[in-house]
PDB file of N, CA and C in Angstrom:
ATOM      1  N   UNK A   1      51.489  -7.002  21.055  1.00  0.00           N
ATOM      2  CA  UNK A   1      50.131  -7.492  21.093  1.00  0.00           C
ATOM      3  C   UNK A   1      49.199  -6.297  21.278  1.00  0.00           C
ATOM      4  N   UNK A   2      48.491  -6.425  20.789  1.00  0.00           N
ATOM      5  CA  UNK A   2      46.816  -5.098  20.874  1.00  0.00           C
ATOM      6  C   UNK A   2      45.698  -5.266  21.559  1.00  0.00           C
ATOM      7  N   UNK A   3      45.365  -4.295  22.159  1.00  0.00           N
ATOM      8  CA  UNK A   3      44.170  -4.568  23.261  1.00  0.00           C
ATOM      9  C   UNK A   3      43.396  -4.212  22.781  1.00  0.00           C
ATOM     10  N   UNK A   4      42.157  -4.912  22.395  1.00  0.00           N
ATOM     11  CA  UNK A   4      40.778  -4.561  22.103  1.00  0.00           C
ATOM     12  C   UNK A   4      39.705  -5.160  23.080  1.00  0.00           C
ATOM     13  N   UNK A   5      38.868  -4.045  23.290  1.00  0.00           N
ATOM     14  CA  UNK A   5      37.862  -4.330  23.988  1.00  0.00           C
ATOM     15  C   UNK A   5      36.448  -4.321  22.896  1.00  0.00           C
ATOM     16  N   UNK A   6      35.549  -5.840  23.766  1.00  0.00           N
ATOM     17  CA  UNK A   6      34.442  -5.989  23.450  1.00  0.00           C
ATOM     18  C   UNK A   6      33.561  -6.294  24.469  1.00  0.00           C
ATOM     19  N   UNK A   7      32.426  -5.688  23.931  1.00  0.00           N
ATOM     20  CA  UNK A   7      31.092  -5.949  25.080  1.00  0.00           C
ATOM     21  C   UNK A   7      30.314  -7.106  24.579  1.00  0.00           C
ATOM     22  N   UNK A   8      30.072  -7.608  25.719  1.00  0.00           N
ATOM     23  CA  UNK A   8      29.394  -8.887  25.895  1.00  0.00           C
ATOM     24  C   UNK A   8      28.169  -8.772  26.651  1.00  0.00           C
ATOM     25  N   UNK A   9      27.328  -9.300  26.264  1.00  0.00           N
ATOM     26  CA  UNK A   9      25.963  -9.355  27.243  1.00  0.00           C
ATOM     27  C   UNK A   9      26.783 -10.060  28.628  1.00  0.00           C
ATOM     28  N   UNK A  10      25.731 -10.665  29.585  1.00  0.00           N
ATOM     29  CA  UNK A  10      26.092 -10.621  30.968  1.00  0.00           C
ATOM     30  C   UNK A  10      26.288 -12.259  30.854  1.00  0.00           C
ATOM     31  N   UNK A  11      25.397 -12.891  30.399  1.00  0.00           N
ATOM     32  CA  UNK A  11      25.381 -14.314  30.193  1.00  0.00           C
ATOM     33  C   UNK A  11      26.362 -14.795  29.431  1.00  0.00           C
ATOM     34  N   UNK A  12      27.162 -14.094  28.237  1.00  0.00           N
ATOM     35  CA  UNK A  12      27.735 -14.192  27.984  1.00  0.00           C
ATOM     36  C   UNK A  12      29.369 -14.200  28.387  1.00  0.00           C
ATOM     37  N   UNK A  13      30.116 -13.580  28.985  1.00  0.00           N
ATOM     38  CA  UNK A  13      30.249 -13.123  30.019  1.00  0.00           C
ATOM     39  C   UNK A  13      30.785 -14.319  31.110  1.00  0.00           C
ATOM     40  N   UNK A  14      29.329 -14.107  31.794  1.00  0.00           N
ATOM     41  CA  UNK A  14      29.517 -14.956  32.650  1.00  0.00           C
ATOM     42  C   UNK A  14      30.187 -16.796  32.193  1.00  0.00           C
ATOM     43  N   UNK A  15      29.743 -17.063  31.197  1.00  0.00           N
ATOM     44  CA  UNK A  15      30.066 -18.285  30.446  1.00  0.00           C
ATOM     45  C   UNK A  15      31.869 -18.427  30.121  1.00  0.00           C
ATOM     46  N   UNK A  16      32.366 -16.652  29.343  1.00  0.00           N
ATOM     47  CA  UNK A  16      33.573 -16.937  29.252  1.00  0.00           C
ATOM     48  C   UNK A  16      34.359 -16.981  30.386  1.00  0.00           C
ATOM     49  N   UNK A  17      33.889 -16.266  31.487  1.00  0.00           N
ATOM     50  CA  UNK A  17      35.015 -16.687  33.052  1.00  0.00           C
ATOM     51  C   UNK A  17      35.180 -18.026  33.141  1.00  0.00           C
ATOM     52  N   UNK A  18      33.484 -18.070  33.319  1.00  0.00           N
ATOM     53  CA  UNK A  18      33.313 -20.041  33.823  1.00  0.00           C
ATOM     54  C   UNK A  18      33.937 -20.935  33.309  1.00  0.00           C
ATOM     55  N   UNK A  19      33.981 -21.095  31.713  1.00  0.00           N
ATOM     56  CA  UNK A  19      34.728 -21.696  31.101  1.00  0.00           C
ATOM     57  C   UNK A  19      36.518 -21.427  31.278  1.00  0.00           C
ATOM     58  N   UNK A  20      37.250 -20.325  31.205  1.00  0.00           N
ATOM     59  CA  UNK A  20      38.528 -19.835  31.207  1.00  0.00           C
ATOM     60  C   UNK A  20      38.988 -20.529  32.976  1.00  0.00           C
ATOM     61  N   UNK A  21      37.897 -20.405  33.646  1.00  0.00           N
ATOM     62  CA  UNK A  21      38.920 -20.727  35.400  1.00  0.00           C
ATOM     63  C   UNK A  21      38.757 -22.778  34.886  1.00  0.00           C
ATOM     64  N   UNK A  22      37.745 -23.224  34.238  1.00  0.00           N
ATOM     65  CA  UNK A  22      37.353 -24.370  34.685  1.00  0.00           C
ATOM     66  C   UNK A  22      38.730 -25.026  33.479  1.00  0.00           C
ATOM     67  N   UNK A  23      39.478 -24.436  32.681  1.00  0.00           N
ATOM     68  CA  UNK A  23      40.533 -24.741  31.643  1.00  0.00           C
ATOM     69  C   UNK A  23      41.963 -24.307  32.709  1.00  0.00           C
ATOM     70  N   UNK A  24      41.506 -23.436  33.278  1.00  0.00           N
ATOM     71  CA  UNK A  24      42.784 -22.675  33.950  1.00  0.00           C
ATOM     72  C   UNK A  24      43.491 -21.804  33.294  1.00  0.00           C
ATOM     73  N   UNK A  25      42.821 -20.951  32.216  1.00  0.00           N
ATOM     74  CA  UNK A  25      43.740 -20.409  31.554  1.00  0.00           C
ATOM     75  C   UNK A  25      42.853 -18.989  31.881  1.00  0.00           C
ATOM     76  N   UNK A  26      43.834 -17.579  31.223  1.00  0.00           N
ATOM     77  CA  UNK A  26      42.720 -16.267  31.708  1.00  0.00           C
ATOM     78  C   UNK A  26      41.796 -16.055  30.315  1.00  0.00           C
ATOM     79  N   UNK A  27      40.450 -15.457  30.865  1.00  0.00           N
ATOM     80  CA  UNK A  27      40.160 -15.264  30.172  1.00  0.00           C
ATOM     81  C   UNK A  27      40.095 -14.275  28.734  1.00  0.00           C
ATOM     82  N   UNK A  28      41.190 -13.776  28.759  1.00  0.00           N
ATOM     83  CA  UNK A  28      42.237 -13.567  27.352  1.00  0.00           C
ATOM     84  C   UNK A  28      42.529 -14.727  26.355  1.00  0.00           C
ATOM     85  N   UNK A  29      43.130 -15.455  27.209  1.00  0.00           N
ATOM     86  CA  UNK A  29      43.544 -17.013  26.331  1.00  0.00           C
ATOM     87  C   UNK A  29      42.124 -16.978  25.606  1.00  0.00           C
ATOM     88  N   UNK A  30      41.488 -17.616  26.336  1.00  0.00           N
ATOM     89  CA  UNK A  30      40.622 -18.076  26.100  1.00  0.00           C
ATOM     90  C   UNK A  30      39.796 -17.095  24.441  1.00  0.00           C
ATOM     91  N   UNK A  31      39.619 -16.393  25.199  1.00  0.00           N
ATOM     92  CA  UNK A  31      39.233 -14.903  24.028  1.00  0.00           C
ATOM     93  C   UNK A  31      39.785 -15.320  22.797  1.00  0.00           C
ATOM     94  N   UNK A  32      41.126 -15.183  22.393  1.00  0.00           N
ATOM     95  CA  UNK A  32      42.037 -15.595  21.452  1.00  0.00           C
ATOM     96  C   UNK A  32      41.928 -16.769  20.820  1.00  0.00           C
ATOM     97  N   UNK A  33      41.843 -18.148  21.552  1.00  0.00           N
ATOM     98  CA  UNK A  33      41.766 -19.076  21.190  1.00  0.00           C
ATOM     99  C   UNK A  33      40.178 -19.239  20.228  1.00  0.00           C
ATOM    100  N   UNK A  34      39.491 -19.002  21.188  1.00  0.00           N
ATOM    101  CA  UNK A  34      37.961 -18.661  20.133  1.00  0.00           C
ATOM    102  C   UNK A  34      38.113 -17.531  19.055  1.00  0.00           C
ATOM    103  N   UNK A  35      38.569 -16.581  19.182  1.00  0.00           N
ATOM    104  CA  UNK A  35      39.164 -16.443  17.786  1.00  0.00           C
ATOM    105  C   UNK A  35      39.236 -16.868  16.692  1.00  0.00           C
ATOM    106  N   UNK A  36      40.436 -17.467  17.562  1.00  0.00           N
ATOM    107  CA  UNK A  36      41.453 -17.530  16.145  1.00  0.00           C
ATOM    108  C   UNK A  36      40.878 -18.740  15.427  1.00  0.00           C
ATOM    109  N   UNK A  37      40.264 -20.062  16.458  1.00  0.00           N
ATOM    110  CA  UNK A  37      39.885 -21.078  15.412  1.00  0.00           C
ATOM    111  C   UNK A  37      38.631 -21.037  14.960  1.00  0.00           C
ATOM    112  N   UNK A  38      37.891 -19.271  15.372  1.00  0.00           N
ATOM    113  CA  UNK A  38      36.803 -19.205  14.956  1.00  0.00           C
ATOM    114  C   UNK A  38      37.045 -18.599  13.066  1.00  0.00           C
ATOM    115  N   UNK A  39      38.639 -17.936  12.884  1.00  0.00           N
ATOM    116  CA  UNK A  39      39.071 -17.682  11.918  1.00  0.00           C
ATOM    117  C   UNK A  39      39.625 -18.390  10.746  1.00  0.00           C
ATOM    118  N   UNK A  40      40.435 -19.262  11.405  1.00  0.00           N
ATOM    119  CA  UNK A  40      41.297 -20.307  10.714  1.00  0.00           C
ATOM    120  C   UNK A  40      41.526 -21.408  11.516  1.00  0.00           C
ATOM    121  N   UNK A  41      41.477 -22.456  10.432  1.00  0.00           N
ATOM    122  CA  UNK A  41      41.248 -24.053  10.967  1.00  0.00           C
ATOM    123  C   UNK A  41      42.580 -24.992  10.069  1.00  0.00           C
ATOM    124  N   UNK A  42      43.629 -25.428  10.985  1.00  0.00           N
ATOM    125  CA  UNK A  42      44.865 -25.399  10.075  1.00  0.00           C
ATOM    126  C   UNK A  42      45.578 -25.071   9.464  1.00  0.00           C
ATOM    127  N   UNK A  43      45.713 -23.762   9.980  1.00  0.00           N
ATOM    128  CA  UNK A  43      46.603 -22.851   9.022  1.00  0.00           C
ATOM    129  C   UNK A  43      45.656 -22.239   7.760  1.00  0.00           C
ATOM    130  N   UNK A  44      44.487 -22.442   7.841  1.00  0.00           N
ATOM    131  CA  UNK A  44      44.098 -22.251   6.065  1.00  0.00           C
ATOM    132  C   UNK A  44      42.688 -21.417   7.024  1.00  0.00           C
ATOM    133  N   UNK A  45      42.595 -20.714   6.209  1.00  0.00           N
ATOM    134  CA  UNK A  45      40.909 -19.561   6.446  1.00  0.00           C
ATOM    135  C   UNK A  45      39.786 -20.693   6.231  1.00  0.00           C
ATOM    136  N   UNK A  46      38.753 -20.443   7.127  1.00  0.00           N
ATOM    137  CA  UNK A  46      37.336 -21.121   6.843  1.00  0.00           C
ATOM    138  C   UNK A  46      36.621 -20.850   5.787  1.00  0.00           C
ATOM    139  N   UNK A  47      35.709 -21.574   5.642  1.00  0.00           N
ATOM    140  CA  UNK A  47      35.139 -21.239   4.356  1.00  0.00           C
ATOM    141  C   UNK A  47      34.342 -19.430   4.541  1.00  0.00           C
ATOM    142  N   UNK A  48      33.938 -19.043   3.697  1.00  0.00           N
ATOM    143  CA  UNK A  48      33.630 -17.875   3.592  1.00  0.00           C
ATOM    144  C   UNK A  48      31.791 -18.079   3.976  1.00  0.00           C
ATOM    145  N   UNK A  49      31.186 -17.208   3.857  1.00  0.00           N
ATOM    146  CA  UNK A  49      30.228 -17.413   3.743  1.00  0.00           C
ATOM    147  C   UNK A  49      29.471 -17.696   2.340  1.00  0.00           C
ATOM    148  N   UNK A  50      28.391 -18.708   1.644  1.00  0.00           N
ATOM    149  CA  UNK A  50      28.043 -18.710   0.493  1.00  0.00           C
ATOM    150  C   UNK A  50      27.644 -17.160  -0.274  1.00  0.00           C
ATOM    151  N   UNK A  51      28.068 -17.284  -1.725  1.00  0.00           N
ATOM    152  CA  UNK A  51      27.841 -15.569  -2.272  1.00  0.00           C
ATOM    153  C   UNK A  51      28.729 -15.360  -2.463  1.00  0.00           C
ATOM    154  N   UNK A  52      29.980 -15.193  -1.502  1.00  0.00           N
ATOM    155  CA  UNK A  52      31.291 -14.382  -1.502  1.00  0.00           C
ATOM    156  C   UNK A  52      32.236 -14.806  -1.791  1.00  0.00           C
ATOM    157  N   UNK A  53      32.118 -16.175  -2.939  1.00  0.00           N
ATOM    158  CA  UNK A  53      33.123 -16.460  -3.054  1.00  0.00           C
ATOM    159  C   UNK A  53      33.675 -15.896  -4.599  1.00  0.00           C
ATOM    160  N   UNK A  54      32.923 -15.631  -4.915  1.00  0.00           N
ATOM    161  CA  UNK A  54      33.631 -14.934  -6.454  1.00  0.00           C
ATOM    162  C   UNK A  54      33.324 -15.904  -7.803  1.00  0.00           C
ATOM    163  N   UNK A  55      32.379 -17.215  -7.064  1.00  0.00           N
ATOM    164  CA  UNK A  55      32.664 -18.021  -8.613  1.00  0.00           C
ATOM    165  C   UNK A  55      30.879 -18.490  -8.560  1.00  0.00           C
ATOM    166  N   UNK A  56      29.996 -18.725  -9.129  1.00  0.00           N
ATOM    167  CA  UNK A  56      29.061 -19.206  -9.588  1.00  0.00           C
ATOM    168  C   UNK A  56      28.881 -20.623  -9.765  1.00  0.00           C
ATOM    169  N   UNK A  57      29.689 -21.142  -9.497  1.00  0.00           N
ATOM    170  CA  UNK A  57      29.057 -22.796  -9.356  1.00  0.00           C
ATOM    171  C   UNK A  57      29.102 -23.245  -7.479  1.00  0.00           C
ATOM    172  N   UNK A  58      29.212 -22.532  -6.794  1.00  0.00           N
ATOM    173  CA  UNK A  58      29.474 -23.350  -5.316  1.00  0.00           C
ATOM    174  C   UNK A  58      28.443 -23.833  -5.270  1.00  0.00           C
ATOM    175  N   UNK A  59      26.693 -23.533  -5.463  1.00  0.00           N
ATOM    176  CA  UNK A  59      25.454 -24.540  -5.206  1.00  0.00           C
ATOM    177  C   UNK A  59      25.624 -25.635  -5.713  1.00  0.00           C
ATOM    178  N   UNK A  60      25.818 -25.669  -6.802  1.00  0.00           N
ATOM    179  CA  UNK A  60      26.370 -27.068  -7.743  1.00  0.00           C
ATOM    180  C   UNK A  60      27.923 -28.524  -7.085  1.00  0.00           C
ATOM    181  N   UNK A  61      28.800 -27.572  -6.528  1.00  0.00           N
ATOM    182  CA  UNK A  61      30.111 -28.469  -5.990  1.00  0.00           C
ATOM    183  C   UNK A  61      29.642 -28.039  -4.611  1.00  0.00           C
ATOM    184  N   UNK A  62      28.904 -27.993  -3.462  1.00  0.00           N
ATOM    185  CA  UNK A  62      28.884 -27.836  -2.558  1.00  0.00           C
ATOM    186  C   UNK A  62      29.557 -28.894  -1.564  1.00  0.00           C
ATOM    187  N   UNK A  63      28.998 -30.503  -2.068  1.00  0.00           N
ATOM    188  CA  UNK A  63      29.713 -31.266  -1.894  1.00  0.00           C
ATOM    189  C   UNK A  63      31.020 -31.632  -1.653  1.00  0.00           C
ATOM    190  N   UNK A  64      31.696 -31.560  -3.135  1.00  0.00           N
ATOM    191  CA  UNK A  64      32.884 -31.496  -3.063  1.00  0.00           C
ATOM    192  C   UNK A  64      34.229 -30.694  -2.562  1.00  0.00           C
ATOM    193  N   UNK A  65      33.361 -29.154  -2.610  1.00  0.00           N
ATOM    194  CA  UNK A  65      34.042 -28.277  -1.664  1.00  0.00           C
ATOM    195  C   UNK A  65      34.350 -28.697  -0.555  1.00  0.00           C
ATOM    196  N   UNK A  66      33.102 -29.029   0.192  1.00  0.00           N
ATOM    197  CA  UNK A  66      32.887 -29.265   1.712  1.00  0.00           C
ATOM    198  C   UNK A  66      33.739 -30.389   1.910  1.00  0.00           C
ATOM    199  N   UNK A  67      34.248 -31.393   0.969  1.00  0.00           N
ATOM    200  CA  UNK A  67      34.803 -32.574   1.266  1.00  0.00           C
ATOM    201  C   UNK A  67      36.398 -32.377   1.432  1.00  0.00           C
ATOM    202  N   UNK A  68      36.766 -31.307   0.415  1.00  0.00           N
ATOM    203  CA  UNK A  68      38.087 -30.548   0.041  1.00  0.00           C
ATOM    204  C   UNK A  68      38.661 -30.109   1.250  1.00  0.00           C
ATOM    205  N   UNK A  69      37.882 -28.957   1.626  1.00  0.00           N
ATOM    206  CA  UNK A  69      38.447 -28.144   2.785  1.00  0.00           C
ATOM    207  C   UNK A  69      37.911 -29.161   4.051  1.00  0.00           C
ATOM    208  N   UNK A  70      37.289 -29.788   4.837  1.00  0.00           N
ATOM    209  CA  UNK A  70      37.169 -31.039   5.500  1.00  0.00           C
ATOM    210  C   UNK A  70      38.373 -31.640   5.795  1.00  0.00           C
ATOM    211  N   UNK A  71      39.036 -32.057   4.648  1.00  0.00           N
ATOM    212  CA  UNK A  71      39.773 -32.836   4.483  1.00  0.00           C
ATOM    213  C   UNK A  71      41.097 -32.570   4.520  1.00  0.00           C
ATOM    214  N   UNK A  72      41.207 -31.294   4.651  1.00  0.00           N
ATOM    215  CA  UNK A  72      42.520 -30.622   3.989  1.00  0.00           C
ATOM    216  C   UNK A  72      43.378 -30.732   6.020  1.00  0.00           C
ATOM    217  N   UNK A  73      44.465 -30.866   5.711  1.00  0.00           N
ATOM    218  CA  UNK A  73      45.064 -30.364   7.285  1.00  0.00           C
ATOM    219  C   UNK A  73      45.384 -29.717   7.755  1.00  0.00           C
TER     220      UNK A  73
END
């Protein structure tokens, strides 16, 4: 496992202790867990941000995208 450090404002911070003692877990877990499902949601990557996806119709299927990956498990 790899240790990386990040700075956090103070409020910030203060929020991830509060939250990590009030779960019982350290606030590492915790770190990780926001992460990772800030990364991937079922095994599968989140959507990207609009632009980056490489294809020219997403304004057009926005819908149906959104319904796709939604839906997916």
């Amino acid at each position: 496992m790899k240790r990386t450090t990040v700075k956090l404002p103070d409020d910030l911070d203060a929020s991830l202790r509060y939250e990590a003692g009030r779960r019982g877990i350290t606030v590492s877990e915790l770190t990780r867990q926001a992460i990772e499902s800030h990364l991937v949601v079922g095994g599968r990557r989140r959507l990207g941000t609009a632009g980056h996806s490489g294809r020219s119709d997403v304004s057009h299927r926005i819908e149906e995208i959104l319904t796709s990956e939604l839906a997916a498990p």
